[in-house]
C-alpha atoms as a PDB file:
ATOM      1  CA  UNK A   1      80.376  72.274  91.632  1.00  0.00           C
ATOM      2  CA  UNK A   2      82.249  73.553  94.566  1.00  0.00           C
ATOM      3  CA  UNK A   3      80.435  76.195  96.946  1.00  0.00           C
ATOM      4  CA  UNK A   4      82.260  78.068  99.398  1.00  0.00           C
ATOM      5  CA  UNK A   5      81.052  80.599 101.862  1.00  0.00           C
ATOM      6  CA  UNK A   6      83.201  83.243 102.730  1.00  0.00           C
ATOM      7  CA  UNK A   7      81.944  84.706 105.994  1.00  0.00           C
ATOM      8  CA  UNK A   8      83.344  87.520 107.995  1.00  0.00           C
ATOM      9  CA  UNK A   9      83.622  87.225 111.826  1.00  0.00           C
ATOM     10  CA  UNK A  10      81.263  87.989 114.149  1.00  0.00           C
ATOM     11  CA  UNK A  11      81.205  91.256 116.156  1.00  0.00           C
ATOM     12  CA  UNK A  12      84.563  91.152 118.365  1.00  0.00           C
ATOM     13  CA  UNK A  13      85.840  93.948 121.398  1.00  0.00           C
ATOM     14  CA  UNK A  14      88.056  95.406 118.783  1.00  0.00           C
ATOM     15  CA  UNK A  15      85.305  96.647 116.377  1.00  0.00           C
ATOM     16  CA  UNK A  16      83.194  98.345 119.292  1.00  0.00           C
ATOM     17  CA  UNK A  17      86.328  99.747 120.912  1.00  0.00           C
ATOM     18  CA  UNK A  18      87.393 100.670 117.783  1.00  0.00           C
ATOM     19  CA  UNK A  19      90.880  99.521 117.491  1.00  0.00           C
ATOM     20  CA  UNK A  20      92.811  97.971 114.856  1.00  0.00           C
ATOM     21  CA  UNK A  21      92.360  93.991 115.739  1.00  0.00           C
ATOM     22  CA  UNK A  22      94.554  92.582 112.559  1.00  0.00           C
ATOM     23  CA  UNK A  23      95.992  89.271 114.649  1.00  0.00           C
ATOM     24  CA  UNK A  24      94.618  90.339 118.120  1.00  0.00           C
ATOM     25  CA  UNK A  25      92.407  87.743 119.326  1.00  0.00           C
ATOM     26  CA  UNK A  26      89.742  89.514 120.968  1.00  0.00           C
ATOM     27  CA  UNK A  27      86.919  87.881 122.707  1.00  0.00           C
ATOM     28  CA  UNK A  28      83.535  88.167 120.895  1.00  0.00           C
ATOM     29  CA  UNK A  29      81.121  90.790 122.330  1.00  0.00           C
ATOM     30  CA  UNK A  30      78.022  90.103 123.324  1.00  0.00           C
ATOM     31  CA  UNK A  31      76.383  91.526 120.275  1.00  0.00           C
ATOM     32  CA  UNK A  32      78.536  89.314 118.600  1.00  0.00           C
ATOM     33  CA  UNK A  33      76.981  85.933 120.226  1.00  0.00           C
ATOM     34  CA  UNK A  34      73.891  87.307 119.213  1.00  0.00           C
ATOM     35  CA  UNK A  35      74.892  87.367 115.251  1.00  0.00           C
ATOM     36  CA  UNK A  36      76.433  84.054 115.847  1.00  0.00           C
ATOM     37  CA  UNK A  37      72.725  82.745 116.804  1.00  0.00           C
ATOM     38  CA  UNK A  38      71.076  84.561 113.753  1.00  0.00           C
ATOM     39  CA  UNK A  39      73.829  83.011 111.954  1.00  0.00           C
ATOM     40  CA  UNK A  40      73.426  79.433 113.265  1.00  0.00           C
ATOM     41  CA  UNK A  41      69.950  79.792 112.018  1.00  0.00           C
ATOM     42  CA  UNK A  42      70.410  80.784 108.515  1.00  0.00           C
ATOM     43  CA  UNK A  43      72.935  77.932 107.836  1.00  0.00           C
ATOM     44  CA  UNK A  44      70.378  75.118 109.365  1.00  0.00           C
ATOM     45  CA  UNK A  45      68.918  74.409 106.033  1.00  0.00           C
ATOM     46  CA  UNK A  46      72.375  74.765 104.217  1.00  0.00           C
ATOM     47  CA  UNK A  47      74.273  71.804 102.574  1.00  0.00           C
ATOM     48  CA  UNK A  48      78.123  71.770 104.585  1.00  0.00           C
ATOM     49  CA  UNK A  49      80.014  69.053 104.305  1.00  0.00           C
ATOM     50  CA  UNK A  50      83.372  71.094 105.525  1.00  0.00           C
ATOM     51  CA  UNK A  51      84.240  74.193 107.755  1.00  0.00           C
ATOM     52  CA  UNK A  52      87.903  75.736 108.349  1.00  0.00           C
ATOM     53  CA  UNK A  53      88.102  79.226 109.983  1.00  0.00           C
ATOM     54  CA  UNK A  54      91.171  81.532 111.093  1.00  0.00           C
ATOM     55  CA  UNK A  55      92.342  80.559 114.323  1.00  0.00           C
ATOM     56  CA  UNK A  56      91.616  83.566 115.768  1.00  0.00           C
ATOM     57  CA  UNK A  57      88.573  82.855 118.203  1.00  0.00           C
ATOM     58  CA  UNK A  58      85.849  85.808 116.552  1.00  0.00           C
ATOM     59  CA  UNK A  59      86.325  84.296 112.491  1.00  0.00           C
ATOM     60  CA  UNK A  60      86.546  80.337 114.437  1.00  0.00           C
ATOM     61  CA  UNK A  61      83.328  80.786 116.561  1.00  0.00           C
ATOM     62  CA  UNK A  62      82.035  82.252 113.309  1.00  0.00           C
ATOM     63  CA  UNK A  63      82.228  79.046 111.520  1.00  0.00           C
ATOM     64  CA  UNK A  64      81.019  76.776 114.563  1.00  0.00           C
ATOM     65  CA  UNK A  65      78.398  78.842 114.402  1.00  0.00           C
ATOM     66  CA  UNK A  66      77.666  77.776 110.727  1.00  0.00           C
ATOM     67  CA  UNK A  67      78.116  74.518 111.728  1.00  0.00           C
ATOM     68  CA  UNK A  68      75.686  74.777 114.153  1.00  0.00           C
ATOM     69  CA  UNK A  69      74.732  71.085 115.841  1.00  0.00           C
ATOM     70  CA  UNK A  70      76.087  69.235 112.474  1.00  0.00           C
ATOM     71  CA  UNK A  71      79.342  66.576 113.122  1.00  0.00           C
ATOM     72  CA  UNK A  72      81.670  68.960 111.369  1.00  0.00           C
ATOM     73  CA  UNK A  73      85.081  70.069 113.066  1.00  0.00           C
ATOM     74  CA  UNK A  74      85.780  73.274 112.234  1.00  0.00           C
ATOM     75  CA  UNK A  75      89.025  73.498 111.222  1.00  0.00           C
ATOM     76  CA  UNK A  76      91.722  76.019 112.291  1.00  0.00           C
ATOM     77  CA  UNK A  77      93.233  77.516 109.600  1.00  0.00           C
ATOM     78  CA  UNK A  78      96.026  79.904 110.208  1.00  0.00           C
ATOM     79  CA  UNK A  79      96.113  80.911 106.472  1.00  0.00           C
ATOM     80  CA  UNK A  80      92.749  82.296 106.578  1.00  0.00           C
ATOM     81  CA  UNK A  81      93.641  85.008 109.559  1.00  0.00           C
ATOM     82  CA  UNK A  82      93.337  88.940 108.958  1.00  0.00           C
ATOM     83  CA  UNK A  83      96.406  91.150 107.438  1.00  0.00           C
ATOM     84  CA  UNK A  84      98.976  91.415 110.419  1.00  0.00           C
ATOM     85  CA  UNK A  85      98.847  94.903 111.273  1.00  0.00           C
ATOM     86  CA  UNK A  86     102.315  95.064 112.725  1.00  0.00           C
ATOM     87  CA  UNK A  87     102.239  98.440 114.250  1.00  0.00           C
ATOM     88  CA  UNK A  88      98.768  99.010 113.446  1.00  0.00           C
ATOM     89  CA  UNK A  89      97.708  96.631 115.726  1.00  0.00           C
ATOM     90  CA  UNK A  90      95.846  97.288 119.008  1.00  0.00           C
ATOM     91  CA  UNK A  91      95.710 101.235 118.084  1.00  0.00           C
ATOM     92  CA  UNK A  92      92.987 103.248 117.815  1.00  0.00           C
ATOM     93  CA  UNK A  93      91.342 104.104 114.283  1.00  0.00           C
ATOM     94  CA  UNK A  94      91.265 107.414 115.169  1.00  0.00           C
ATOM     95  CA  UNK A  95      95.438 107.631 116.100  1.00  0.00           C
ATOM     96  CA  UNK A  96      96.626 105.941 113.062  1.00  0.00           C
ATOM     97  CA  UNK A  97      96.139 108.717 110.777  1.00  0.00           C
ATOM     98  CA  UNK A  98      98.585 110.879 113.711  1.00  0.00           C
ATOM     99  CA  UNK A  99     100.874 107.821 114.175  1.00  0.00           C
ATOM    100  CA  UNK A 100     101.718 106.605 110.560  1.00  0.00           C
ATOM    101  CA  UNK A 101     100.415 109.306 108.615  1.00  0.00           C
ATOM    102  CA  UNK A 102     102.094 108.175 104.836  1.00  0.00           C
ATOM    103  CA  UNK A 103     100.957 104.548 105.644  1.00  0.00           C
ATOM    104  CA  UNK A 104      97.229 105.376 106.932  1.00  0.00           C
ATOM    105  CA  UNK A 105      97.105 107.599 103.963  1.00  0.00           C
ATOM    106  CA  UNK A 106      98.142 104.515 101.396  1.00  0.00           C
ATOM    107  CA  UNK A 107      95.708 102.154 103.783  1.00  0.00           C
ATOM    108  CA  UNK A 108      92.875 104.582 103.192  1.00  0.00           C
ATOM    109  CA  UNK A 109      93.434 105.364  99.774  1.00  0.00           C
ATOM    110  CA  UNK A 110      95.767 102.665  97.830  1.00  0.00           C
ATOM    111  CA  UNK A 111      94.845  99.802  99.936  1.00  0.00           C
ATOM    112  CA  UNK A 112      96.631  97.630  97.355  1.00  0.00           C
ATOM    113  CA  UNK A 113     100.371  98.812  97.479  1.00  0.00           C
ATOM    114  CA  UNK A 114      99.843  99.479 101.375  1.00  0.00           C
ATOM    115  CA  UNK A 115     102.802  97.727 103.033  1.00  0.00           C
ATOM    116  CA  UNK A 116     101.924  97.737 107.324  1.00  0.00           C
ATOM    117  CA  UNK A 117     105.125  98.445 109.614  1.00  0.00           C
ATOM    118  CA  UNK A 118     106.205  95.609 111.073  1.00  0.00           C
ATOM    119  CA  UNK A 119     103.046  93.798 109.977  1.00  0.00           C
ATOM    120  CA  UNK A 120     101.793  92.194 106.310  1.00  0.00           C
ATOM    121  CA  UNK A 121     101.307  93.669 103.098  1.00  0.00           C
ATOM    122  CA  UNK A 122      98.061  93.477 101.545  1.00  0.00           C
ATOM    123  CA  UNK A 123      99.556  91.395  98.666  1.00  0.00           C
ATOM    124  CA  UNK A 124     100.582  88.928 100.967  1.00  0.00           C
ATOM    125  CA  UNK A 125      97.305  89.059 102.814  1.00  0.00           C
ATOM    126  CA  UNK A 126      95.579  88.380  99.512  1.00  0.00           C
ATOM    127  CA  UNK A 127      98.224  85.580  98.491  1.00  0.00           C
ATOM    128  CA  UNK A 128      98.321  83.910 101.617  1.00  0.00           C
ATOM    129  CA  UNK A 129      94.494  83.855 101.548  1.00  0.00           C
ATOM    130  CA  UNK A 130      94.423  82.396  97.448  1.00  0.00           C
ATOM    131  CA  UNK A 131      97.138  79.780  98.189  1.00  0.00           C
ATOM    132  CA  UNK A 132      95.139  78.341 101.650  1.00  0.00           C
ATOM    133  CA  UNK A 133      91.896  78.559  99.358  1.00  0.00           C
ATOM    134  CA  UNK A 134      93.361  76.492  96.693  1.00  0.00           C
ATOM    135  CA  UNK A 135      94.340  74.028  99.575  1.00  0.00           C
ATOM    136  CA  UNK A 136      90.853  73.434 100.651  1.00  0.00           C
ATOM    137  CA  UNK A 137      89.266  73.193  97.357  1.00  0.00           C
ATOM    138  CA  UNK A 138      91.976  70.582  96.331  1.00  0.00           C
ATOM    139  CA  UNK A 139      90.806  68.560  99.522  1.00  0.00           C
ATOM    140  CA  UNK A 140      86.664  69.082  99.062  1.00  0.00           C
ATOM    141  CA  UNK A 141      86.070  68.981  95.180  1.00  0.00           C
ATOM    142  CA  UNK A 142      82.110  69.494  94.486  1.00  0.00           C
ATOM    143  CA  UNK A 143      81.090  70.422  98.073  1.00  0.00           C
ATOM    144  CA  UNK A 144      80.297  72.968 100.161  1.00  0.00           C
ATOM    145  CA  UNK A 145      82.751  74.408 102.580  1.00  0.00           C
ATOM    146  CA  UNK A 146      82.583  77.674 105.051  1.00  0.00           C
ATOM    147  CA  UNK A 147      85.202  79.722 105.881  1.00  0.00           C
ATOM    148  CA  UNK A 148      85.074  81.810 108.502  1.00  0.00           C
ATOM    149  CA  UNK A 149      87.810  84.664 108.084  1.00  0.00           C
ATOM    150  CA  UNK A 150      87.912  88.662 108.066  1.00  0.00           C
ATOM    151  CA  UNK A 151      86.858  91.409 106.408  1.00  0.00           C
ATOM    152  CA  UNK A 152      90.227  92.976 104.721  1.00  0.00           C
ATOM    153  CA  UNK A 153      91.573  88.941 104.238  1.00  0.00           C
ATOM    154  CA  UNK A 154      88.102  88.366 101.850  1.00  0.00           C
ATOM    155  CA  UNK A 155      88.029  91.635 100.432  1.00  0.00           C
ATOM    156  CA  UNK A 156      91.375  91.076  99.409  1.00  0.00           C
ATOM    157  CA  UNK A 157      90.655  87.140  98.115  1.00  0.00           C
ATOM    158  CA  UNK A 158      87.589  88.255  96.348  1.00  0.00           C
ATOM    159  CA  UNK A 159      89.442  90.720  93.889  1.00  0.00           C
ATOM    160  CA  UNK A 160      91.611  87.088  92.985  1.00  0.00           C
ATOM    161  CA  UNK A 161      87.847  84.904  92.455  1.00  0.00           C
ATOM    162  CA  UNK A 162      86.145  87.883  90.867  1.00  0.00           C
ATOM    163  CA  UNK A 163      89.231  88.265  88.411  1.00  0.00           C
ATOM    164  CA  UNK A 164      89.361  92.046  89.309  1.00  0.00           C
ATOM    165  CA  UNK A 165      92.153  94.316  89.290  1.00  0.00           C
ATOM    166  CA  UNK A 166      94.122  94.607  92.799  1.00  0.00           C
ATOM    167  CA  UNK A 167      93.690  98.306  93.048  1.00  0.00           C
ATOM    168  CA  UNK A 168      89.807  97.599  92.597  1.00  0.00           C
END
């Protein structure tokens, strides 16, 4: 059997500032290095015999951080990075709602048919996420991989491995 673990980022400047950080590559705070020790201790007694992360630095040091001291590269996987927010990106929560009201309003309440300007769907979030999956369970049958990625790119992924609808 094949085990992956999905695992969201660490706390990064975007989530305290409270911005949209989509494809921003913000530097991990310093709460953040603090989950990434809790985190290198949970996975010391876990099996890993391969790690790929987004290539954005908060989901990459995520997945070092499962690593932990083990001779695994992590990775860099550009097909496991968060939705591009387009124009989303880099803006306040609280403005979106003032700046792209019909969007936000789709975002917050049909996530699935939300379309971001200038930015990624969340079809081809979850797509993009299924076909890089696929990819790395092709290359590591029966082990056990992380992934270190981002919140909306696994939520999205999950509805495909759970076999749920996309509007769930």
């Amino acid at each position: 059997m094949t085990r992956v673990y999905l695992i969201r980022h660490c706390q990064a400047e975007g989530n305290i500032n409270g911005f949209f950080q989509g494809s921003y590559d913000g530097k991990v705070t310093a709460e953040g290095e603090r989950q990434l020790l809790k985190l290198t201790r949970r996975f010391e007694s876990v099996p890993i015999d391969a790690a790929y992360a987004s290539d954005l630095q908060r989901a990459y040091r995520t997945a070092q951080a499962a690593v932990g001291k083990r001779d695994i590269p992590v990775i860099p996987e550009p097909g496991f990075r968060e939705i591009d927010g387009g124009d989303f990106e880099m803006k306040a929560w609280a403005q979106l709602p003032h700046l792209f009201p019909e969007v936000f309003d789709t975002w917050e309440k049909k996530p699935h048919l939300c379309v971001l300007p200038h930015g990624e769907s969340t079809l081809h979030c979850r797509d993009r996420m299924y076909r890089t999956l696929l990819r790395v369970l092709e290359a590591h049958p029966g082990q056990s991989i992380v992934v270190g990625s981002h919140a909306c790119a696994i939520r999205v992924l999950t509805c495909v491995l759970l076999g749920w609808e996309f509007e769930r």
